[in-house]
Protein backbone atom coordinates (compact mmCIF):
# COMPACT_ATOMS: atom_id res chain seq x y z
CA UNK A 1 11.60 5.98 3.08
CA UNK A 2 9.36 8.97 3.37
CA UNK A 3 10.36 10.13 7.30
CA UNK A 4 11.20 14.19 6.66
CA UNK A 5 11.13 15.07 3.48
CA UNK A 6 8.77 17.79 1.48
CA UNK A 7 8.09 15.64 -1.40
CA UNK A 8 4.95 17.74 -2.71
CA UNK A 9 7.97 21.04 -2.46
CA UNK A 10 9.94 18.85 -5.08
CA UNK A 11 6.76 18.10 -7.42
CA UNK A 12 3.49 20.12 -6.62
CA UNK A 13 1.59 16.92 -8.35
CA UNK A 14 2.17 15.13 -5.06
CA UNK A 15 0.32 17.68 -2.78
CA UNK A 16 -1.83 15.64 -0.65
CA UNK A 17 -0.86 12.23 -2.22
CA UNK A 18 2.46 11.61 -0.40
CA UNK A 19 2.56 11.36 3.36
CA UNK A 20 5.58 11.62 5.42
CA UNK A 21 6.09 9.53 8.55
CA UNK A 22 6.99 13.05 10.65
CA UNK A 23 3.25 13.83 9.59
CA UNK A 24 2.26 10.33 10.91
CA UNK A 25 3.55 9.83 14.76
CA UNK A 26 4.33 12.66 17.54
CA UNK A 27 7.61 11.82 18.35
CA UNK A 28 9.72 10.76 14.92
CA UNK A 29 12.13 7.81 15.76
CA UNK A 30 15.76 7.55 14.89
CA UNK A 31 16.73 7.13 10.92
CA UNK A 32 18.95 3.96 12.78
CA UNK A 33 15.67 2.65 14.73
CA UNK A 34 13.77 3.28 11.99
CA UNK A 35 16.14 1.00 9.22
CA UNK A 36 16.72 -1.75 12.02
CA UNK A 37 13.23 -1.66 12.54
CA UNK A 38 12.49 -2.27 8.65
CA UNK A 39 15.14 -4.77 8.09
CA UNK A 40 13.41 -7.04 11.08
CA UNK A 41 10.29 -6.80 9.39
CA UNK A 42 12.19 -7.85 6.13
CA UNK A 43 13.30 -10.70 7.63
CA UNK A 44 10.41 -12.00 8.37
CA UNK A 45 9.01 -11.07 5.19
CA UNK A 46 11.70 -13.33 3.54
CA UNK A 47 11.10 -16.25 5.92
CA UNK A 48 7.46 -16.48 4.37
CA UNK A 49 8.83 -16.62 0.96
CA UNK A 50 11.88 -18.84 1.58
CA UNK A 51 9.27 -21.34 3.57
CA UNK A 52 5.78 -21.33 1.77
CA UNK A 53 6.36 -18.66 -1.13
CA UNK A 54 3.29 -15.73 -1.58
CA UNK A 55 0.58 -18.60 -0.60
CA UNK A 56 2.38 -17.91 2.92
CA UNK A 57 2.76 -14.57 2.62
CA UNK A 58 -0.62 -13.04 1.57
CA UNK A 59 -2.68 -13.43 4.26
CA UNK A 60 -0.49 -11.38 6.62
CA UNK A 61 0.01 -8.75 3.37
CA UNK A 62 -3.73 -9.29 2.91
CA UNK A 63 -4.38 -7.58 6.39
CA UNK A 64 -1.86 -5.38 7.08
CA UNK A 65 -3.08 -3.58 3.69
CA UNK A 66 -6.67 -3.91 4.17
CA UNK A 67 -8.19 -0.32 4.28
CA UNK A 68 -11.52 0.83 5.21
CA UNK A 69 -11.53 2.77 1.81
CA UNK A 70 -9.45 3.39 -1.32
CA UNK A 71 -9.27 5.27 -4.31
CA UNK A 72 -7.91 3.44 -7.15
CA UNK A 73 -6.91 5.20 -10.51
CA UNK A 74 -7.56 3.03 -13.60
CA UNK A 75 -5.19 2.91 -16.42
CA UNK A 76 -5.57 4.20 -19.32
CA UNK A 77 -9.06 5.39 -18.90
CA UNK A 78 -8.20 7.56 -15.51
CA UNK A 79 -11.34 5.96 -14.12
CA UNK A 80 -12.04 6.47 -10.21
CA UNK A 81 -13.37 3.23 -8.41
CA UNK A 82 -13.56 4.17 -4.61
CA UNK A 83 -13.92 0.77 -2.69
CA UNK A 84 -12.32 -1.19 0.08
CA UNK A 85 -9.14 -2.78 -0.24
CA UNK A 86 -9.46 -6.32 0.86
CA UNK A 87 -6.16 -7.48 -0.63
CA UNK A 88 -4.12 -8.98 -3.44
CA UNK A 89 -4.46 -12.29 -5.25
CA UNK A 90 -1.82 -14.67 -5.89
CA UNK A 91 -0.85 -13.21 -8.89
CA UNK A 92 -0.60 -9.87 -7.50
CA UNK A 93 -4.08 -8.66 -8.90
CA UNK A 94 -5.73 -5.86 -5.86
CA UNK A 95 -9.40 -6.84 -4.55
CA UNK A 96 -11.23 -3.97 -4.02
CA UNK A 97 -15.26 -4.81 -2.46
CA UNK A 98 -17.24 -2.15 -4.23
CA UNK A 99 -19.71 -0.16 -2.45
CA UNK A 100 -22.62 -2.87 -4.40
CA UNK A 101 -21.03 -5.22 -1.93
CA UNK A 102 -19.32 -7.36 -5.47
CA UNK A 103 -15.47 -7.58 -5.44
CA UNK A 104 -13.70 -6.13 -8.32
CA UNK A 105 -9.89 -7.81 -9.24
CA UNK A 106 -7.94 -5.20 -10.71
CA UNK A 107 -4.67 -6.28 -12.22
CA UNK A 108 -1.60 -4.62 -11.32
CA UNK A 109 -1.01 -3.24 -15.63
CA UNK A 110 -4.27 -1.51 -15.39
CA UNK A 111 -3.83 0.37 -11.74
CA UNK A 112 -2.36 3.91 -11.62
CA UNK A 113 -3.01 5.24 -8.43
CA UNK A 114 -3.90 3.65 -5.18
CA UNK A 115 -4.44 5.71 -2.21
CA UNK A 116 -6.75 6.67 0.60
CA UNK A 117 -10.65 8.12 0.16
């Protein structure tokens, strides 16, 4: 969990790909808050899969990651598509909506970087 640390100090490479929750909020919680907190969201997380499986899941993953727009790193060819992140599939392929308004499915073996545009 990414609350303090200087990642990008440790390896330069992550300058201005890694974010740190200090960076995020204006008053940093407890590390104690902070792990209960994550462990009730867990929780919940595992009641989805124990109940419905992903089916049940994905549509509150689906819009908790939806972003306005992404930057996603193709594998091997390093190719840059910037789109919106609408989700995953049920086999854990992303759904990125291109900027031609078609989504793209982009499975999870050919992704190597995901972040914000």
């Amino acid at each position: 969990l990414n609350c303090t640390n200087t990642p990008a100090v440790a390896d330069p490479a992550l300058n201005g790909l890694a974010v740190r929750l200090a960076d995020l909020v204006t008053s940093l919680p407890s590390t104690d808050r902070i792990t209960t907190a994550l462990l009730d969201h867990l929780a919940i997380a595992h009641g989805h899969l124990a109940g419905g499986g992903i089916p049940d899941l994905l549509p509150t993953l689906n819009e908790a990651w939806a972003r306005e727009q992404v930057a996603v790193t193709l594998r091997p060819s390093m190719e840059v598509l910037i789109g919106r992140l609408t989700g995953v599939t049920a086999e854990g392929h992303l759904r990125l909506l291109l900027p031609n308004g078609k989504e793209q499915i982009l499975p999870a073996s050919q992704v190597e970087l995901l972040r914000e545009a």
